[in-house]
Protein backbone atom coordinates (compact mmCIF):
# COMPACT_ATOMS: atom_id res chain seq x y z
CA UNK A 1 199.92 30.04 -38.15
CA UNK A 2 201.99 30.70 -41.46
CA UNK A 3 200.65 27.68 -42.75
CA UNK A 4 196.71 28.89 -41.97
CA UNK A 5 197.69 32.58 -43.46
CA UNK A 6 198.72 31.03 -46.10
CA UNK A 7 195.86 29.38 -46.57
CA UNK A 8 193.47 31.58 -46.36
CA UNK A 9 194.84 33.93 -49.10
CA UNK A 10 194.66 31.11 -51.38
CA UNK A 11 190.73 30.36 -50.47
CA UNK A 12 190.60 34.56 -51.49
CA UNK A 13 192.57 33.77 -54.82
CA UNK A 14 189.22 31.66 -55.79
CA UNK A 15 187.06 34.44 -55.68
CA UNK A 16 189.68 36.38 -57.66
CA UNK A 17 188.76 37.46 -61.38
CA UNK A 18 191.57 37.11 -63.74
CA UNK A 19 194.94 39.02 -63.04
CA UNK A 20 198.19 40.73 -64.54
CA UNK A 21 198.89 37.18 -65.68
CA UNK A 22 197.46 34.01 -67.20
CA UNK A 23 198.25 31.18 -64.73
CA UNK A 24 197.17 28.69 -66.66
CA UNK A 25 200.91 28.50 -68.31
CA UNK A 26 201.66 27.09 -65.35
CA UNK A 27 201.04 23.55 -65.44
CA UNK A 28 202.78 23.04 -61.86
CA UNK A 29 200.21 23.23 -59.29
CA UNK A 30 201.87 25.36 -57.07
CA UNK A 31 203.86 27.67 -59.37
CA UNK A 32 199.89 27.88 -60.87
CA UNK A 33 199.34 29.24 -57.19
CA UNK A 34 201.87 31.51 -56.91
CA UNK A 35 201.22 32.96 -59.53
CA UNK A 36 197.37 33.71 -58.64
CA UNK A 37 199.02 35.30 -55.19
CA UNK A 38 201.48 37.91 -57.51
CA UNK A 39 198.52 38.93 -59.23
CA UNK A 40 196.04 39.36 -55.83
CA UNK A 41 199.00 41.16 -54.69
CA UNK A 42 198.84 44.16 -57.11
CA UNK A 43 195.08 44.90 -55.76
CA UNK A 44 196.57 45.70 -52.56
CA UNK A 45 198.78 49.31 -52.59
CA UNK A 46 202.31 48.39 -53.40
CA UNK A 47 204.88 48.04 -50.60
CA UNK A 48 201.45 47.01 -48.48
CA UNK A 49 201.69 44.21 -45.67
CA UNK A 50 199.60 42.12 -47.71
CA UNK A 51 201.24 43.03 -50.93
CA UNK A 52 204.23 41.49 -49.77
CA UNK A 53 203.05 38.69 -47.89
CA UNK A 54 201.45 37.61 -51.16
CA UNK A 55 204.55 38.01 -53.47
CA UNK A 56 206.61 36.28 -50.25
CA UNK A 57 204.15 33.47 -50.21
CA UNK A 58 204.54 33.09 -54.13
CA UNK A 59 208.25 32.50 -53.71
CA UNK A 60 207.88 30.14 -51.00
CA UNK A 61 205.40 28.30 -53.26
CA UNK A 62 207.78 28.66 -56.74
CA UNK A 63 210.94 29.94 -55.98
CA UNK A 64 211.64 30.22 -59.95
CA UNK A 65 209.09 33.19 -60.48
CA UNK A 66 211.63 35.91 -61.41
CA UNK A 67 208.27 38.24 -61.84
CA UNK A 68 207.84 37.65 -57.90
CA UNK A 69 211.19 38.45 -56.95
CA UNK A 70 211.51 41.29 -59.27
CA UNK A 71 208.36 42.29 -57.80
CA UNK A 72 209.30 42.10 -53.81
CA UNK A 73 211.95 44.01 -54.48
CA UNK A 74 210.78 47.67 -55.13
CA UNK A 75 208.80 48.69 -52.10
CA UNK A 76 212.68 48.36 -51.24
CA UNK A 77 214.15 50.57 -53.63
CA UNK A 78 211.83 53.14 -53.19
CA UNK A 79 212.14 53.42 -49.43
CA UNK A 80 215.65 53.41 -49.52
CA UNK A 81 216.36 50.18 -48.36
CA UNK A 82 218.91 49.60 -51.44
CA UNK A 83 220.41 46.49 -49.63
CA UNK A 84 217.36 44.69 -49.61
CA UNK A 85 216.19 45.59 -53.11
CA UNK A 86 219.48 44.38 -54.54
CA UNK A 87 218.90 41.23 -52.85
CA UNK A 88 215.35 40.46 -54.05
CA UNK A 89 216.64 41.79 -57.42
CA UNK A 90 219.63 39.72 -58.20
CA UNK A 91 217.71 36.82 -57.66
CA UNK A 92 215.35 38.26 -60.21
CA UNK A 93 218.36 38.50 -62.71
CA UNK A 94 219.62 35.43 -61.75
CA UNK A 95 216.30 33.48 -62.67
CA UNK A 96 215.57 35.85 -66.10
CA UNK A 97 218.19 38.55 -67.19
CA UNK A 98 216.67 39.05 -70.62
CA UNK A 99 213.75 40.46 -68.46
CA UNK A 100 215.34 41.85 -65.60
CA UNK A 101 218.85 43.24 -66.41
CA UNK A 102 217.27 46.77 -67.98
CA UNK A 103 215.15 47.11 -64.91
CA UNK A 104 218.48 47.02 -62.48
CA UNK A 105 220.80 48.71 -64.93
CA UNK A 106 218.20 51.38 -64.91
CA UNK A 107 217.98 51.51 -61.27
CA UNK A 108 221.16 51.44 -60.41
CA UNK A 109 221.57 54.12 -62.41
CA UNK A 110 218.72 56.62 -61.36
CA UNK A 111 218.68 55.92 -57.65
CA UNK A 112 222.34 54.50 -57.01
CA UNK A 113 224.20 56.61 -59.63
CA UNK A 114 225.67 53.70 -60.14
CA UNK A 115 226.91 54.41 -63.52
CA UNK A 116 229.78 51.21 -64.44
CA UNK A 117 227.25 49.09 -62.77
CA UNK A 118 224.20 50.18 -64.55
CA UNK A 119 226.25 49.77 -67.73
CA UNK A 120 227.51 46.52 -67.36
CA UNK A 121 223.90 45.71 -66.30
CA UNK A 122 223.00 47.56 -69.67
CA UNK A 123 225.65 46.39 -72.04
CA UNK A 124 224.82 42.96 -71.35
CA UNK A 125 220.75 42.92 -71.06
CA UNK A 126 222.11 44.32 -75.21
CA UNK A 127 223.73 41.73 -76.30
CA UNK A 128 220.73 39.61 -74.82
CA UNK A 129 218.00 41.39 -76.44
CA UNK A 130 219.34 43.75 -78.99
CA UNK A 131 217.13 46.61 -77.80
CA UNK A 132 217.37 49.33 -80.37
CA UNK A 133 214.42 51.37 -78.89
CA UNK A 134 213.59 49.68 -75.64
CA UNK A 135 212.60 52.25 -73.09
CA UNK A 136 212.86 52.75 -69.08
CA UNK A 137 210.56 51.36 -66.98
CA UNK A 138 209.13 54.97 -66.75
CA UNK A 139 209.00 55.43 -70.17
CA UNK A 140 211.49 58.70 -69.39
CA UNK A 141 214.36 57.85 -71.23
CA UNK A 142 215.56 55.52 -74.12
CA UNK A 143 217.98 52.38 -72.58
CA UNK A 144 221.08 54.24 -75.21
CA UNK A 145 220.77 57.67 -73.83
CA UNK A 146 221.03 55.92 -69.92
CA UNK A 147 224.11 54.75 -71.39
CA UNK A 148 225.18 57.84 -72.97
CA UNK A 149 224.42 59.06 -69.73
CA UNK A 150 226.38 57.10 -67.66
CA UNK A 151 229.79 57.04 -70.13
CA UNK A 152 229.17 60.89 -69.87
CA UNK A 153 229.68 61.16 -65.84
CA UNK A 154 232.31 58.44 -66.05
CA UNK A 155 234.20 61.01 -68.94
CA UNK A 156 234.44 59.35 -71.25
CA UNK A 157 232.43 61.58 -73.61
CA UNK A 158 233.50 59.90 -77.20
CA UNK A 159 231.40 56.59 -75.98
CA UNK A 160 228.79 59.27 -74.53
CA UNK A 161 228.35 60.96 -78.08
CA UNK A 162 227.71 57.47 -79.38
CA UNK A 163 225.01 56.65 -77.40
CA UNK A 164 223.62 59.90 -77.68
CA UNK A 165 223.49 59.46 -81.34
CA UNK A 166 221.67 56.15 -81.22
CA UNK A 167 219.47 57.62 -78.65
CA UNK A 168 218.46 60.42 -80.43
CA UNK A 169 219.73 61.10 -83.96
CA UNK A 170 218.77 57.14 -85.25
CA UNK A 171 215.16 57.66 -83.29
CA UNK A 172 214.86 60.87 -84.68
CA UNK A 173 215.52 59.99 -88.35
CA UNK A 174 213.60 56.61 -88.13
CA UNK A 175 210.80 57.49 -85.87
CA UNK A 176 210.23 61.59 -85.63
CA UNK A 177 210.56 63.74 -83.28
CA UNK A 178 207.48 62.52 -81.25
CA UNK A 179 209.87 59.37 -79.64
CA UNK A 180 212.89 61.74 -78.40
CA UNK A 181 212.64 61.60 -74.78
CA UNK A 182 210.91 64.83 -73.31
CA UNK A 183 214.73 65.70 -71.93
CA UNK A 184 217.53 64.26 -74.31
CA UNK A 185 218.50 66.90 -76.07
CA UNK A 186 219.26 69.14 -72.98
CA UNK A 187 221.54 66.30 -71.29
CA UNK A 188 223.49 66.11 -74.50
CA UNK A 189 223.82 69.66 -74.82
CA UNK A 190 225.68 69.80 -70.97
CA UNK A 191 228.04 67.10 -72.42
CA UNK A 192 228.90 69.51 -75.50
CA UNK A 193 229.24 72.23 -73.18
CA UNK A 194 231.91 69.85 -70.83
CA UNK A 195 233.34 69.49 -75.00
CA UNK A 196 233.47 73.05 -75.28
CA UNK A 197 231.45 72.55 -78.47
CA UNK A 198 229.18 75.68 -77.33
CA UNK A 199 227.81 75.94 -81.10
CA UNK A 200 226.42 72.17 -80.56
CA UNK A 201 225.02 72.80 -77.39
CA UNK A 202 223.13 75.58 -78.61
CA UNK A 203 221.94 73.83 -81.13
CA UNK A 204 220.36 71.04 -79.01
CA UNK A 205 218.86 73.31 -76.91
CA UNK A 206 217.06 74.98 -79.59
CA UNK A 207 215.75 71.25 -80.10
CA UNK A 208 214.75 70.85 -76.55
CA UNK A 209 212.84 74.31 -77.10
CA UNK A 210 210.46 72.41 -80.30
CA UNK A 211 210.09 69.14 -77.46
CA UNK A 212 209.82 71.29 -74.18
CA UNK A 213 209.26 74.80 -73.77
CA UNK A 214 209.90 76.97 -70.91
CA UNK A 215 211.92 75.01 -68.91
CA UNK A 216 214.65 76.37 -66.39
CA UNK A 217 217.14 73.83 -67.42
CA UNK A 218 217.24 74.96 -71.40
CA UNK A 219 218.06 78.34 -70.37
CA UNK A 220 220.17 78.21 -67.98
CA UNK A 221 222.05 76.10 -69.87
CA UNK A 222 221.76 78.61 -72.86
CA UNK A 223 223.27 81.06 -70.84
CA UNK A 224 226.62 79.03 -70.28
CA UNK A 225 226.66 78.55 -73.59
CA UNK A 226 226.15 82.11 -74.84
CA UNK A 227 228.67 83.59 -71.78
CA UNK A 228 231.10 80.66 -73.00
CA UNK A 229 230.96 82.44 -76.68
CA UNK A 230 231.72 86.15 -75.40
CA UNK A 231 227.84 86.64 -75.67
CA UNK A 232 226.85 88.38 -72.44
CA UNK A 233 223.56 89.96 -73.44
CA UNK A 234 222.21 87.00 -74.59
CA UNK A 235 222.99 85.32 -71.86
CA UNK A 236 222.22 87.42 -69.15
CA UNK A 237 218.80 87.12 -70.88
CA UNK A 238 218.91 83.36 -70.81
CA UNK A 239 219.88 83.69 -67.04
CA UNK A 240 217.18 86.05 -66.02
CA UNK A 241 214.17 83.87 -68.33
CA UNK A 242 215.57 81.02 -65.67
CA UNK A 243 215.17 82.83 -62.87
CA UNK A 244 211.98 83.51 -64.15
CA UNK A 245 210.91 80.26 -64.98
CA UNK A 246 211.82 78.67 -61.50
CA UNK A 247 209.39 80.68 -59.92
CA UNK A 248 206.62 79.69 -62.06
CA UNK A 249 207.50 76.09 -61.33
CA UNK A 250 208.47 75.24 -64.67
CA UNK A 251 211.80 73.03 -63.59
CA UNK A 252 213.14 68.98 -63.49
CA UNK A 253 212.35 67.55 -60.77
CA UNK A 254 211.82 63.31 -59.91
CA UNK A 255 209.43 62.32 -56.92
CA UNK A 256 212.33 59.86 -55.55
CA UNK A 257 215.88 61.01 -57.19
CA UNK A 258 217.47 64.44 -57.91
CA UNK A 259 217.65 64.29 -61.69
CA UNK A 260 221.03 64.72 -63.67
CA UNK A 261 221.53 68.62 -64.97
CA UNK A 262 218.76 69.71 -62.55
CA UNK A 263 219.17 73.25 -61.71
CA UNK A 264 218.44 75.27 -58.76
CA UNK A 265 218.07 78.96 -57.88
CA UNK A 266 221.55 78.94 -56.72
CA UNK A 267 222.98 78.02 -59.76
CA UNK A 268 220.61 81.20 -61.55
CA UNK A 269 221.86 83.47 -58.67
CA UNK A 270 225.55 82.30 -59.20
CA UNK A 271 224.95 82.88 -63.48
CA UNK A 272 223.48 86.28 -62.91
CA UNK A 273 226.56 87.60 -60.27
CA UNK A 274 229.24 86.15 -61.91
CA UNK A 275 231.02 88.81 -63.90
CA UNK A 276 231.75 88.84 -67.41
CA UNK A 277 234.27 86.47 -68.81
């Protein structure tokens, strides 16, 4: 029956116009095959029954296609299923880490908050490829600011500052302001404020003002920062534009992960009852 299924999605492959990938690099028949099933199975809706049984029946036929495995793998992830998705994955990494290694360190870093993983995943898919601007999968953040990300929840907030600068100060300076990721500046900013370096925060922020306006996030954070400095007008103001903002919608938010310095109308309410320091 496997065998007949089988089969009969390769008789559909014929009638197939040309996919995500040219199979003719594949001068093995049946790695030539599989690769003609990965493509049919991005024209069904990802995580499908037949999406899979496609990308499963390309690894049957050429159990070397890391683009299958990788593939497989993040119906998985998405769903929660983390133990299967790191199985389909690692054999993904195993086959092709210079293609592979950014996608788990990134993963493991968004959904698993994983951070020493997803920066020994990270560290090394660098000294592989040498990305100096290579992005998420997403496009959301650069692969340096992850990392600044991750050294910044472990503590260690020198090695934080240094990705931070590569992620946004050498992109900035090189490229303009138009490649700084739409939320950079504010997650440096909370790592100043965990420095005490209120001043620098500020600063930032203002920055995340020219990239994003009107978000919850830059003003609430504002706030700390201008409460931190004795400044309790100003940041009762800040406070109050957050609670503001939050209403009108105007917040972080991911469709799969809570997102790092997200706030919430708890935090605002806590800000605007706590009393004067």
């Amino acid at each position: 029956m496997k065998k007949t299924y089988l089969l009969l999605f390769l008789c559909i492959i014929s009638f197939i116009a040309n996919g995500q990938e040219n199979c003719d690099i594949y001068t093995d028949s049946l790695c030539n095959l599989a690769c003609k099933l990965r493509n049919l199975s991005s024209s069904f809706p990802q995580g499908s029954r037949r999406s899979q049984e496609c990308l499963d029946s390309a690894i049957r036929l050429c159990p070397d296609m890391a683009d299958a495995w990788r593939e497989i793998s993040v119906p998985y992830l998405k769903r929660g299923d983390f133990v299967t998705w790191r199985r389909y994955m690692d054999k993904a990494v195993a086959l092709q880490p210079g293609r592979t290694l950014d996608i788990r360190g990134w993963c493991r870093f968004k959904f698993l908050r994983d951070y020493e993983g997803a920066l020994e995943d990270l560290k090394r898919f660098d000294s592989l490829t040498h990305f100096a601007s290579k992005h998420t999968g997403d496009g959301t953040y650069s692969l340096n600011v992850v990392m600044a990300l991750c050294e910044r929840e472990l503590g260690n907030y020198s090695n934080a500052a240094l990705y931070f600068s590569r992620g946004i100060d050498s992109i900035f300076y090189t490229k303009g302001k138009d490649f700084i990721g739409l939320f950079d500046f504010l997650h440096r900013a909370v790592l100043k404020i965990r420095q005490q370096d209120y001043t620098g925060a500020l600063s930032d922020l203002k920055q995340q003002e020219k990239v994003c306006r009107n978000y919850v996030e830059t003003s609430y954070y504002k706030g700390i920062a201008y409460r931190a400095l004795g400044k309790q007008q100003l940041a009762k103001q800040q406070f109050g534009n957050a609670a503001r903002l939050y209403k009108e919608g105007f917040h972080m938010s991911d469709v799969y992960c809570e997102m790092l310095d997200a706030v919430y109308p708890s935090d605002v309410e806590d800000a605007l009852k706590q009393k004067p320091i």
